[in-house]
Every structure is written in C-alpha cells, then in structure tokens.
PDB file of N, CA and C in Angstrom:
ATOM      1  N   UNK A   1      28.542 -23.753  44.996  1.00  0.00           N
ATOM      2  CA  UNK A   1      29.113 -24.489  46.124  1.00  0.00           C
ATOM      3  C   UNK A   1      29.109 -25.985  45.780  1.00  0.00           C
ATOM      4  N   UNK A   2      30.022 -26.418  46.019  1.00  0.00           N
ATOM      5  CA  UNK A   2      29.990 -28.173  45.949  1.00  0.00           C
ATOM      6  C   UNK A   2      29.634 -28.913  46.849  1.00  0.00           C
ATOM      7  N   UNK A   3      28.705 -29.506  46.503  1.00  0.00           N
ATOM      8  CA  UNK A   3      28.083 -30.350  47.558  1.00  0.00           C
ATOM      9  C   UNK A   3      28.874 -31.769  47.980  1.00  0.00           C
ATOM     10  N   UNK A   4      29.401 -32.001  49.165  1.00  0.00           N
ATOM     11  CA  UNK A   4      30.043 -33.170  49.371  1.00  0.00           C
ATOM     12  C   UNK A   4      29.240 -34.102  49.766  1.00  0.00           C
ATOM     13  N   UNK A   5      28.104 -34.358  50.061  1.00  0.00           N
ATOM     14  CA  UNK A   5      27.029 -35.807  49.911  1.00  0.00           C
ATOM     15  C   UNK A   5      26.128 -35.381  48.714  1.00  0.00           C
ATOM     16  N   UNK A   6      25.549 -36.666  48.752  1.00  0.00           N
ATOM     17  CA  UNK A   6      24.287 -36.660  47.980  1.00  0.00           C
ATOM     18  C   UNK A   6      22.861 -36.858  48.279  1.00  0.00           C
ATOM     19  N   UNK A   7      22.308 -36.206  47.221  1.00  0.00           N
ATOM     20  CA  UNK A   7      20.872 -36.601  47.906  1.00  0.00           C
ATOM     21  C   UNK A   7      20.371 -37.307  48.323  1.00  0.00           C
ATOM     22  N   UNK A   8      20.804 -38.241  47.821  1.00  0.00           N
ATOM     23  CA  UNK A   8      20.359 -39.879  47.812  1.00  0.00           C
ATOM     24  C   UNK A   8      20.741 -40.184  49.091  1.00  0.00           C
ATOM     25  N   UNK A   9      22.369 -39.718  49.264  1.00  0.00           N
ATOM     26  CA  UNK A   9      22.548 -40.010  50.425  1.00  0.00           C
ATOM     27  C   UNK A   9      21.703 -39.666  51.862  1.00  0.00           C
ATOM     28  N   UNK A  10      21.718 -38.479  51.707  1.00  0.00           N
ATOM     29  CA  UNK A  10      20.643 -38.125  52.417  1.00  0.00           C
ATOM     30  C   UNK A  10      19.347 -38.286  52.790  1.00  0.00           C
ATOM     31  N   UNK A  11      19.022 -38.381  51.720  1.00  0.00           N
ATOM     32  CA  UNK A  11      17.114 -39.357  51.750  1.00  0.00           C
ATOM     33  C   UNK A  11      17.312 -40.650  52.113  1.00  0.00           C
ATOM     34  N   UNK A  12      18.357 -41.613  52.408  1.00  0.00           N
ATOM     35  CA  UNK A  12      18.471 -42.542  52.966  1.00  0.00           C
ATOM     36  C   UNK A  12      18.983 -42.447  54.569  1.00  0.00           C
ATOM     37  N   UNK A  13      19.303 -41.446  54.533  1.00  0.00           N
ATOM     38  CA  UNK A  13      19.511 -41.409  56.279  1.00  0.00           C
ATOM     39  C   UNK A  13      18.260 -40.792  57.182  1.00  0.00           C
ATOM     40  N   UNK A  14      17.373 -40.078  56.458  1.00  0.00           N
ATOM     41  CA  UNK A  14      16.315 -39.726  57.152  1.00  0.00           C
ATOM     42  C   UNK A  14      14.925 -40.682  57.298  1.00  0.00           C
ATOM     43  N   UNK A  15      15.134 -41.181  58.763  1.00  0.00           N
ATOM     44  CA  UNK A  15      14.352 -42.149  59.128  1.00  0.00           C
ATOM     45  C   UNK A  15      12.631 -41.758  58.449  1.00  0.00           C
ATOM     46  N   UNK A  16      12.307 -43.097  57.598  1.00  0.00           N
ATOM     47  CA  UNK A  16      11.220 -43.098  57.339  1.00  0.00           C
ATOM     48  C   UNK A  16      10.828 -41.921  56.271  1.00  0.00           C
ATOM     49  N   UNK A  17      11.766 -41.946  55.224  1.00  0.00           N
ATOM     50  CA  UNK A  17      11.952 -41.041  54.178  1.00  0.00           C
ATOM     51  C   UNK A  17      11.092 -41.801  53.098  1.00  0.00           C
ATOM     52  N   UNK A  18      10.137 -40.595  52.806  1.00  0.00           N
ATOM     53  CA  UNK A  18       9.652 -41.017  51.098  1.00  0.00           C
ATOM     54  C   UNK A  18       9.438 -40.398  50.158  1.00  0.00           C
ATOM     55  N   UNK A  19      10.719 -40.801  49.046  1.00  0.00           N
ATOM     56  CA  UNK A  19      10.608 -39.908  47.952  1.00  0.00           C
ATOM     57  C   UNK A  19       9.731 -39.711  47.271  1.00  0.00           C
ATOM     58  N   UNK A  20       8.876 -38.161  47.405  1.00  0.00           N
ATOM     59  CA  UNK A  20       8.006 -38.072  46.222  1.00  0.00           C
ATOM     60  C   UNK A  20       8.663 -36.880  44.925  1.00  0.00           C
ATOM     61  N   UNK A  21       9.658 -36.813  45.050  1.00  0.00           N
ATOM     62  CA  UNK A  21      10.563 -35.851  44.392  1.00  0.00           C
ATOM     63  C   UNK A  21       9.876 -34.517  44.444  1.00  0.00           C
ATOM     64  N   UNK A  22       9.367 -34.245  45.530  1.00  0.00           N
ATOM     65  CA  UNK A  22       9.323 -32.400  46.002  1.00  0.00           C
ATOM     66  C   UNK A  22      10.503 -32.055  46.840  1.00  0.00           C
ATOM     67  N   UNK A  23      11.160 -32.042  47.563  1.00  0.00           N
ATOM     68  CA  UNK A  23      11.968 -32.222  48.503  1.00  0.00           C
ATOM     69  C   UNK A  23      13.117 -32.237  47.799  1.00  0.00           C
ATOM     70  N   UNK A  24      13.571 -32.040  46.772  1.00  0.00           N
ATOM     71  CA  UNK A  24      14.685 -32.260  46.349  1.00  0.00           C
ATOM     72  C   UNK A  24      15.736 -30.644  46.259  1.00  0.00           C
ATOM     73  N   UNK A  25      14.555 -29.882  46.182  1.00  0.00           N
ATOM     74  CA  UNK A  25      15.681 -28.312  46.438  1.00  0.00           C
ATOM     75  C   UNK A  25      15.343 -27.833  47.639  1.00  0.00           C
ATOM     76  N   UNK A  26      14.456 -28.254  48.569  1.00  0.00           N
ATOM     77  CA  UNK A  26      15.049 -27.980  50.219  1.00  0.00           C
ATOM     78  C   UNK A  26      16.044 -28.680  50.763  1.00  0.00           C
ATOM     79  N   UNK A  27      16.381 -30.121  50.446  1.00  0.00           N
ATOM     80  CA  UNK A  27      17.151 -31.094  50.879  1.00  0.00           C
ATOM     81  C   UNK A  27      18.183 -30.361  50.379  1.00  0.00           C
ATOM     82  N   UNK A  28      18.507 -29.569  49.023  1.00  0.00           N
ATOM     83  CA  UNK A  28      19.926 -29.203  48.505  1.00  0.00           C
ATOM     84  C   UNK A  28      20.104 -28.082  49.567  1.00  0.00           C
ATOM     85  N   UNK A  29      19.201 -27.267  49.500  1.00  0.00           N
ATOM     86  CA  UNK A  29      19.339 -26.136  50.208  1.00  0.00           C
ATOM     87  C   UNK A  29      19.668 -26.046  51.939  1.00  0.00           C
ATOM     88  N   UNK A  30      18.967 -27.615  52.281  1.00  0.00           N
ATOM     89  CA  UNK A  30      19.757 -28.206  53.926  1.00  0.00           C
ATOM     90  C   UNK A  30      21.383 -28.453  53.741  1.00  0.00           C
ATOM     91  N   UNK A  31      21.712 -29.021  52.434  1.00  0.00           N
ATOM     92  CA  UNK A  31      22.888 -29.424  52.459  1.00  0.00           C
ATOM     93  C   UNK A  31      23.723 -28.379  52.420  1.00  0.00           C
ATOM     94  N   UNK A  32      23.438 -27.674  51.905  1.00  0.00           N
ATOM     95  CA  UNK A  32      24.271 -26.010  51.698  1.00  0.00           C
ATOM     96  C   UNK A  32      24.624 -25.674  52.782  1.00  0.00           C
ATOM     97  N   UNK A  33      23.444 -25.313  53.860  1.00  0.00           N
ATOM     98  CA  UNK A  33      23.321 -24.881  55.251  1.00  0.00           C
ATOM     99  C   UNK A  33      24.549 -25.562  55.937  1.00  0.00           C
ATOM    100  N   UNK A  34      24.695 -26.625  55.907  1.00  0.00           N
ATOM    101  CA  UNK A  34      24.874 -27.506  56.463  1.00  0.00           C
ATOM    102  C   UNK A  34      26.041 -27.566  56.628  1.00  0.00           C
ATOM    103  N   UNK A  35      26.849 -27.435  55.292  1.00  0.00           N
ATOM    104  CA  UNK A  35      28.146 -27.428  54.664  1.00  0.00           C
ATOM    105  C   UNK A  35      28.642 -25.735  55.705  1.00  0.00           C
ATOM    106  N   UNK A  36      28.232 -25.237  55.140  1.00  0.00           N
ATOM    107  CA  UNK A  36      28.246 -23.664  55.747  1.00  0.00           C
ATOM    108  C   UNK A  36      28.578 -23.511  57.118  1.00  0.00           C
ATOM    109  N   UNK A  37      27.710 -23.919  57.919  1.00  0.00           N
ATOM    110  CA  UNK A  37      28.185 -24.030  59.098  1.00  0.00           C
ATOM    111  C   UNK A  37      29.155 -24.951  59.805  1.00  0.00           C
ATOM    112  N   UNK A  38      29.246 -26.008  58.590  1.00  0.00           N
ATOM    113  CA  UNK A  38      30.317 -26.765  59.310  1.00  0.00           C
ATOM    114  C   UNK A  38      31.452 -25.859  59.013  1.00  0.00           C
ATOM    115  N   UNK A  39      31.482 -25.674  57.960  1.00  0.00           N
ATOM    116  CA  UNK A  39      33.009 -24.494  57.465  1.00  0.00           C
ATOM    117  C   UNK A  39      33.535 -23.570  58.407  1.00  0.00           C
ATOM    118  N   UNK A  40      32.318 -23.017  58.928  1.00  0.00           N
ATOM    119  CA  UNK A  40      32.465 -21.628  60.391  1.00  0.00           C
ATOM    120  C   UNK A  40      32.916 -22.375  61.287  1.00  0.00           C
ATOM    121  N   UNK A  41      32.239 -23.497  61.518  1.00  0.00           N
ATOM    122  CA  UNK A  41      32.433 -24.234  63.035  1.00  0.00           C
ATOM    123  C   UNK A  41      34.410 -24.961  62.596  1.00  0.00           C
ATOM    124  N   UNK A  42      34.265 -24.927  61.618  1.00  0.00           N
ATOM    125  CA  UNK A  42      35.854 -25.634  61.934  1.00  0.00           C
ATOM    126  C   UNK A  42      36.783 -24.787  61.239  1.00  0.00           C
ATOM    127  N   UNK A  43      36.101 -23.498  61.126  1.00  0.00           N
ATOM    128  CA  UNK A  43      37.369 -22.311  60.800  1.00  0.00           C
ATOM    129  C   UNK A  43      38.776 -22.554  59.705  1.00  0.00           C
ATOM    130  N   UNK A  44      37.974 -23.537  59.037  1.00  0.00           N
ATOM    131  CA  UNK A  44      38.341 -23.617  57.330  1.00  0.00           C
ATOM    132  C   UNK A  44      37.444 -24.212  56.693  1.00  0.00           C
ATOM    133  N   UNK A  45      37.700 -24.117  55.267  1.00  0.00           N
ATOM    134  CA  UNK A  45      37.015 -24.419  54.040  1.00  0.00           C
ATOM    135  C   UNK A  45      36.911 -26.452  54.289  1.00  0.00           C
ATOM    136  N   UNK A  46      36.120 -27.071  53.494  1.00  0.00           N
ATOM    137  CA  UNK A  46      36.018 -28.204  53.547  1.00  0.00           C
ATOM    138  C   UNK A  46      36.720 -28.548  52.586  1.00  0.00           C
ATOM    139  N   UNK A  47      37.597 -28.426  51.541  1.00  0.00           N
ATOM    140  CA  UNK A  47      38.242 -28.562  50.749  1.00  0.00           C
ATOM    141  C   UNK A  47      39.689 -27.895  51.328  1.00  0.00           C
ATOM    142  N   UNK A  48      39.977 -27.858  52.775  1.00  0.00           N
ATOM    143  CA  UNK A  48      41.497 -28.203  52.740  1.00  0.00           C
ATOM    144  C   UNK A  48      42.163 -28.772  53.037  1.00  0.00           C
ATOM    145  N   UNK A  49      43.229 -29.466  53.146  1.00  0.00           N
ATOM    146  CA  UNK A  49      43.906 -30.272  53.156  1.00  0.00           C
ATOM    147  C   UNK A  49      43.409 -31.217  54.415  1.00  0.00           C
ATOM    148  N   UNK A  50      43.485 -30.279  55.740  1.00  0.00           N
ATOM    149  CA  UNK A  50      43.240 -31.015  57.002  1.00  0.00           C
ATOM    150  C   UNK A  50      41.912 -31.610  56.952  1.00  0.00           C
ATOM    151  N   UNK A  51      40.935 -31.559  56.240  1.00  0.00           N
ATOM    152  CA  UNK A  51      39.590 -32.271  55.757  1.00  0.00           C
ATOM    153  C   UNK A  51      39.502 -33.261  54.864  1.00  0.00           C
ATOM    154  N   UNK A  52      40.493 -33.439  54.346  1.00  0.00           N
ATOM    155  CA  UNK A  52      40.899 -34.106  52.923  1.00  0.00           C
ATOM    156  C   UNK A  52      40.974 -35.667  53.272  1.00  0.00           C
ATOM    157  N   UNK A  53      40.858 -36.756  53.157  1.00  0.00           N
ATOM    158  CA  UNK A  53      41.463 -38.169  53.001  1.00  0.00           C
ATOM    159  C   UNK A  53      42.147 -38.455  52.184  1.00  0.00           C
ATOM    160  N   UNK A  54      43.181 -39.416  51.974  1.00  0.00           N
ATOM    161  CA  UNK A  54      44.251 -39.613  51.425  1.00  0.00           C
ATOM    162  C   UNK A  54      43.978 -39.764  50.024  1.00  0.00           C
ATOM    163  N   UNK A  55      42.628 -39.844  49.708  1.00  0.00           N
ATOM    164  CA  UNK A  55      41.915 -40.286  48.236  1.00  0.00           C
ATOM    165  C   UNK A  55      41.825 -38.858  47.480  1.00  0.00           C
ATOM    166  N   UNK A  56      41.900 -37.878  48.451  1.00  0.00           N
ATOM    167  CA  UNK A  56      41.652 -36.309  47.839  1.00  0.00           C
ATOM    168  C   UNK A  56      40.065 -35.862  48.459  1.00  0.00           C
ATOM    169  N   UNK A  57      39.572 -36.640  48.813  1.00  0.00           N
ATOM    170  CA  UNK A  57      37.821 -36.718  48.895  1.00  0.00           C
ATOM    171  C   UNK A  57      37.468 -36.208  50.658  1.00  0.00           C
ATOM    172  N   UNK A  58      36.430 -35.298  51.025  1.00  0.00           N
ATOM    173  CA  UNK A  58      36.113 -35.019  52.200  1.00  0.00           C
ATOM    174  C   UNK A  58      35.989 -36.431  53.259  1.00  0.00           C
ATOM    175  N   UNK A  59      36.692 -36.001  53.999  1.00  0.00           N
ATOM    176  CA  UNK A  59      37.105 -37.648  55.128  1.00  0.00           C
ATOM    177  C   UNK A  59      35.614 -37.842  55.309  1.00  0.00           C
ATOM    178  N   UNK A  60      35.190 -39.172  55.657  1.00  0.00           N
ATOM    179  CA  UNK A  60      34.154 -39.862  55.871  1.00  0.00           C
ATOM    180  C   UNK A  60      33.356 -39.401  57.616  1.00  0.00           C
ATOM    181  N   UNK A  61      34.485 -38.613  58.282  1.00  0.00           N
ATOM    182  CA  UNK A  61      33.729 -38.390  59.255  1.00  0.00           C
ATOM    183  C   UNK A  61      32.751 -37.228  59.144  1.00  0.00           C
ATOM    184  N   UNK A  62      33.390 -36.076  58.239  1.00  0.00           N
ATOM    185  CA  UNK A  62      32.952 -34.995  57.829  1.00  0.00           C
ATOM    186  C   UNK A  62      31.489 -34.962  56.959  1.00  0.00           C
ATOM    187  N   UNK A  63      31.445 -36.189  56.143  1.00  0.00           N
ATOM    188  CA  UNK A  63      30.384 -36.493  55.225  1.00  0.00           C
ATOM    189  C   UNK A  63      29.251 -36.927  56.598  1.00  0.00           C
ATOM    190  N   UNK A  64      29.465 -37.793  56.886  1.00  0.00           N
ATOM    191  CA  UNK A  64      28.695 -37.939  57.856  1.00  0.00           C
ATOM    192  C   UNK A  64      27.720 -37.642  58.915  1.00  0.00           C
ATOM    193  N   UNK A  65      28.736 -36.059  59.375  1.00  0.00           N
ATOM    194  CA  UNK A  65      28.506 -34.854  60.064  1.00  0.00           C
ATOM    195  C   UNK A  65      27.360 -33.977  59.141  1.00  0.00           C
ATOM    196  N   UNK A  66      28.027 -33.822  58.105  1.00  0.00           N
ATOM    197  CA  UNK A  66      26.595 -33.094  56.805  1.00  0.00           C
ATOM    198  C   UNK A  66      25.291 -33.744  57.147  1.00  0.00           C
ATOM    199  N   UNK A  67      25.666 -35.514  56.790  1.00  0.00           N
ATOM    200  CA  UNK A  67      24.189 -35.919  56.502  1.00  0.00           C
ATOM    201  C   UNK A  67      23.055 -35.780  57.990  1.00  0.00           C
ATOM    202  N   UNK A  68      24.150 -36.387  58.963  1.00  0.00           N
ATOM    203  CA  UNK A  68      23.395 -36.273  60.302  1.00  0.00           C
ATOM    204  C   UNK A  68      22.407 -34.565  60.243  1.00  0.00           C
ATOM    205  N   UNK A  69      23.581 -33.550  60.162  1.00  0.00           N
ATOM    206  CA  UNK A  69      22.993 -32.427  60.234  1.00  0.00           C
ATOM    207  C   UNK A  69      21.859 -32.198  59.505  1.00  0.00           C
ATOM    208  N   UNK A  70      21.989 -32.324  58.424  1.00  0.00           N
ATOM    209  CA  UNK A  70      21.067 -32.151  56.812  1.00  0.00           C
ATOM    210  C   UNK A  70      19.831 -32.930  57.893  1.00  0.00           C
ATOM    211  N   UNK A  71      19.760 -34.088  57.830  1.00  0.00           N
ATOM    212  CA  UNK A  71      18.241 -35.305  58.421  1.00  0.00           C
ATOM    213  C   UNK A  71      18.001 -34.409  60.013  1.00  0.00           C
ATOM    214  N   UNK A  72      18.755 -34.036  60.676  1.00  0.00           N
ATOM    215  CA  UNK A  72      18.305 -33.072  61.606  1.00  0.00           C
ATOM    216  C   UNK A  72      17.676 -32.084  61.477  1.00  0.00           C
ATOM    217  N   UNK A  73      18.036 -31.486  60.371  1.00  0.00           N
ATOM    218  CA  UNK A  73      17.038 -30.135  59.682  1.00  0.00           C
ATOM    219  C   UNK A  73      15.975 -30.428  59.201  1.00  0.00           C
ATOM    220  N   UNK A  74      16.117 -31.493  58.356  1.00  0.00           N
ATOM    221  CA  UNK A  74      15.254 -31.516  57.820  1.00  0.00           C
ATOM    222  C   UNK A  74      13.830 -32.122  58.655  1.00  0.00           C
ATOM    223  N   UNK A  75      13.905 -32.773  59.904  1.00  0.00           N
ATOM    224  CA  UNK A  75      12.979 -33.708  60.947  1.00  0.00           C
ATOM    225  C   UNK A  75      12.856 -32.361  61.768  1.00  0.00           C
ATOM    226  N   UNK A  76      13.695 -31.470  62.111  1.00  0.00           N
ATOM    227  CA  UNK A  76      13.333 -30.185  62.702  1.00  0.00           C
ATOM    228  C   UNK A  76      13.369 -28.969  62.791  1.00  0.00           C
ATOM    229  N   UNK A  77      11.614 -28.981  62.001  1.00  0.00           N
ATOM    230  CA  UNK A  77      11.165 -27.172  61.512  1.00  0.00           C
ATOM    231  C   UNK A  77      11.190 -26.349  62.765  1.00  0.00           C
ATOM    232  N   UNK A  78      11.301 -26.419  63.677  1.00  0.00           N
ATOM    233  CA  UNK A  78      11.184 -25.374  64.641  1.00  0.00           C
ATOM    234  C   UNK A  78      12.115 -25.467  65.707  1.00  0.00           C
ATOM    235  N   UNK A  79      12.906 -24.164  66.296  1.00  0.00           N
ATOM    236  CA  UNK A  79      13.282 -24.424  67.562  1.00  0.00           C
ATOM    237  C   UNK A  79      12.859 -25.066  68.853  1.00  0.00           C
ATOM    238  N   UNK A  80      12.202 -25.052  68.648  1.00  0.00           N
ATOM    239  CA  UNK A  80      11.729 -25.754  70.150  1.00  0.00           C
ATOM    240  C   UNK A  80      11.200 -27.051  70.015  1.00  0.00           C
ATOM    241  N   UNK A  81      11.935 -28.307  70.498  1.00  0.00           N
ATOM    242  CA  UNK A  81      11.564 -29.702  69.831  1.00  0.00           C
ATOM    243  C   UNK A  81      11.640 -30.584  71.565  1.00  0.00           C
ATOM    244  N   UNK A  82      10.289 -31.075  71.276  1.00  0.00           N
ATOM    245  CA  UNK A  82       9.793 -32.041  72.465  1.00  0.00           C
ATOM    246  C   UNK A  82      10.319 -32.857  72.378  1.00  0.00           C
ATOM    247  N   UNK A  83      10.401 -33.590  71.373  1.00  0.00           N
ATOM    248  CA  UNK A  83      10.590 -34.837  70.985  1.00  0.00           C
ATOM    249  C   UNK A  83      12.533 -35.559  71.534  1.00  0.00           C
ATOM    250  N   UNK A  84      12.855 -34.021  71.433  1.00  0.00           N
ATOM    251  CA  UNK A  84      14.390 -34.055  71.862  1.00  0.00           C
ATOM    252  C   UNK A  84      14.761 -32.753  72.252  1.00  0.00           C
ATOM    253  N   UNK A  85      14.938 -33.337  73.460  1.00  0.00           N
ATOM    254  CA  UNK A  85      14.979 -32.382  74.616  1.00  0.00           C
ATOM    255  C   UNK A  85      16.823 -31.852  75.080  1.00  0.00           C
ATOM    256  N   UNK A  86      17.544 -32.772  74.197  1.00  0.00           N
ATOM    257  CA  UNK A  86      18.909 -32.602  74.161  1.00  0.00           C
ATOM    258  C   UNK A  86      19.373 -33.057  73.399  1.00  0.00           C
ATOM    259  N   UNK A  87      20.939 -32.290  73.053  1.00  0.00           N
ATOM    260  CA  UNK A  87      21.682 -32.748  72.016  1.00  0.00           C
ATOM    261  C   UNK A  87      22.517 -33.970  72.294  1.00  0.00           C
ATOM    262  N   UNK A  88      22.655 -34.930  70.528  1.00  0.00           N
ATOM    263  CA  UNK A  88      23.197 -36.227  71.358  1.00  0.00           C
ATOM    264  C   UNK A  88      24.253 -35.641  71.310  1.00  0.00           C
ATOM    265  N   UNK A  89      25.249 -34.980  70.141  1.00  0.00           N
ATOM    266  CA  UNK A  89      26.702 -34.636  70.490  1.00  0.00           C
ATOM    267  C   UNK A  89      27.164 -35.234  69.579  1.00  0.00           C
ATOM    268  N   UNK A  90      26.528 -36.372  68.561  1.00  0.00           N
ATOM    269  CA  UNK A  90      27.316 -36.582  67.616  1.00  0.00           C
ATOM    270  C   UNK A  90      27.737 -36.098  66.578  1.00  0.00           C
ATOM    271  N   UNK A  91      27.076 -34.905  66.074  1.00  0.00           N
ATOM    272  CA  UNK A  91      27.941 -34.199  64.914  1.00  0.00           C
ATOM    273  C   UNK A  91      29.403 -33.514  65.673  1.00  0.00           C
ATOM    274  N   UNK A  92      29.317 -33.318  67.349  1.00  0.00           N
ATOM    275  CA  UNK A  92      30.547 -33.029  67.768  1.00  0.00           C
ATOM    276  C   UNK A  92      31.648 -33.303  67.825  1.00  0.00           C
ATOM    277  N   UNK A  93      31.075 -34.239  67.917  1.00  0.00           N
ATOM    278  CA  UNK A  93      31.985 -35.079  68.383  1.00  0.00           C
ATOM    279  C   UNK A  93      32.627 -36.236  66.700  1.00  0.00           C
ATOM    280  N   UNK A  94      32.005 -36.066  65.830  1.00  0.00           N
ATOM    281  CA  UNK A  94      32.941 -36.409  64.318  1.00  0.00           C
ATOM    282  C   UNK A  94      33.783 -35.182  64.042  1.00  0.00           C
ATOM    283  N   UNK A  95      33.227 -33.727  63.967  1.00  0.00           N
ATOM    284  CA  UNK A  95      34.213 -33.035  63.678  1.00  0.00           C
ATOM    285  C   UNK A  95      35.061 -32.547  64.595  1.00  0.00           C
ATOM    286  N   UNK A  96      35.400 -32.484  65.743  1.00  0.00           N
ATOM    287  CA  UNK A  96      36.022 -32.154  66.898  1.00  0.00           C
ATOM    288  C   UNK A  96      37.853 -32.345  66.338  1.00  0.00           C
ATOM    289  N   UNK A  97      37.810 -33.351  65.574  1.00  0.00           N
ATOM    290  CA  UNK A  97      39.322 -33.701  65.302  1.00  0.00           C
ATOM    291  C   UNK A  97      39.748 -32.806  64.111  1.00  0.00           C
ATOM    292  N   UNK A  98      38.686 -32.259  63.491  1.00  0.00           N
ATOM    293  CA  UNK A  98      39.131 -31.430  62.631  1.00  0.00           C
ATOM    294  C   UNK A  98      39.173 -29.747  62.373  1.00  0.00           C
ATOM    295  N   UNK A  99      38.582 -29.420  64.012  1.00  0.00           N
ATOM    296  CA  UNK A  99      38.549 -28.024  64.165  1.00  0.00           C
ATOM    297  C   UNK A  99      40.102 -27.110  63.953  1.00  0.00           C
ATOM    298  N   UNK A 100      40.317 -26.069  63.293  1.00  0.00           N
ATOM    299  CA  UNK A 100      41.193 -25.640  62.988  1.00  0.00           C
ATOM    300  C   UNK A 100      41.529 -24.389  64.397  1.00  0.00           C
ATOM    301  N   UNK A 101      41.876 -24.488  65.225  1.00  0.00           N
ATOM    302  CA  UNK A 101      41.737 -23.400  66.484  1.00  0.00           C
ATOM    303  C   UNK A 101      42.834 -22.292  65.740  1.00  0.00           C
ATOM    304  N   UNK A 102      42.060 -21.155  66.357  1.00  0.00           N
ATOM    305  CA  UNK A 102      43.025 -20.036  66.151  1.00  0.00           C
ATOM    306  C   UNK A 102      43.610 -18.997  67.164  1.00  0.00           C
ATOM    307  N   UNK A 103      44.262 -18.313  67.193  1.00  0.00           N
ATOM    308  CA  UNK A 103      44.683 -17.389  68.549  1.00  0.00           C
ATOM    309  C   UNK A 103      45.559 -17.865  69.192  1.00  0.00           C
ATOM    310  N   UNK A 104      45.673 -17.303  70.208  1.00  0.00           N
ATOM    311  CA  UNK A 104      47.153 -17.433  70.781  1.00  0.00           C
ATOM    312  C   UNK A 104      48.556 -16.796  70.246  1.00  0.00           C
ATOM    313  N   UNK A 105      49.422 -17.273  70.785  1.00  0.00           N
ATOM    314  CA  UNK A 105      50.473 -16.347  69.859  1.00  0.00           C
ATOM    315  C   UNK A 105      51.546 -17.526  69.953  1.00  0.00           C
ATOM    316  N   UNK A 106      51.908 -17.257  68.452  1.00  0.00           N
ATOM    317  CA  UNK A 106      53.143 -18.872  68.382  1.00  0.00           C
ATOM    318  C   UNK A 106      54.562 -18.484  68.913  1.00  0.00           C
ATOM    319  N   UNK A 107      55.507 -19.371  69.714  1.00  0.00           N
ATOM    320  CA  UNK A 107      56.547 -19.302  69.840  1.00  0.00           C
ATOM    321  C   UNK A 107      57.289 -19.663  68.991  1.00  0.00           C
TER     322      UNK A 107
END
C-alpha cells in the first residue's frame, strides 16, 4: 500500500511527540488504517482522479485527514475517551467534498 504522508509528518502533528524510534511500525500501521478507512468512507481508491491535485499528488485536504486521523489513533488506545467526550468533525468535514455517493438511478 502507498502511504500518502509521512512519518515524520505525522510525529510532528502529534502533540507532544517524542521520537524514540519504537513507534515507527505502529505509526505505519495507523497510517494504513487510516488510509483504509478513508478509502471506504469515500467509496474510492485515494489514487483517483477525484482525490488527485493538479500536481498528480493526494489533495492536501485528504493528507491532512490521514494525519489528523493517524495522531487520533495514535493519542486514543481505547474506546471510551474522557478526555473527549465528542467528535470535533474535522476529518469530516476535509473529506466531505470528496465523497464519491452512489445509488440512485441516473437519468
């Protein structure tokens, strides 16, 4: 699978991150996840066209959406989180423009 961020990237978005280089194949393995479900949730591949920026490269909102997700996983091991008691909505609200809807019947 191709990973569209990086680690780096990622270890820089997770507040109060410190690399001791253990973390480096769960962090891949968040990013995987991550990727994965965004793919389901927008009912295509991240490599198609409607994901694409004009550079060829996954649009910047989409990257974004990974890392948020990825630093969300990774800050929370368990379902049930005190600390946040609700969702903010922002990974929704980046990919929302790129959901691919299906059904209906075309005229």
């Amino acid at each position: 699978m191709e990973l569209y961020v990086t680690l780096e990237e990622v270890k820089e978005s997770i507040p109060g991150y410190v690399d001791y280089g253990k973390d480096d194949d769960r962090l891949t393995r968040l990013i995987k996840a991550a990727q994965s479900n965004l793919e389901k949730r927008l009912q295509r591949p991240l490599s198609d066209d409607g994901c694409l920026s004009d550079e060829g490269k996954l649009d910047e909102a989409l990257r974004t959406a990974i890392i948020v997700k990825v630093a969300t996983l990774y800050d929370t091991t368990s379902e049930i989180s005190y600390a946040r008691p609700y969702n903010t909505g922002i990974v929704e609200d980046l990919i929302t423009p790129f959901i691919k809807f299906r059904g209906g019947s075309e005229v």
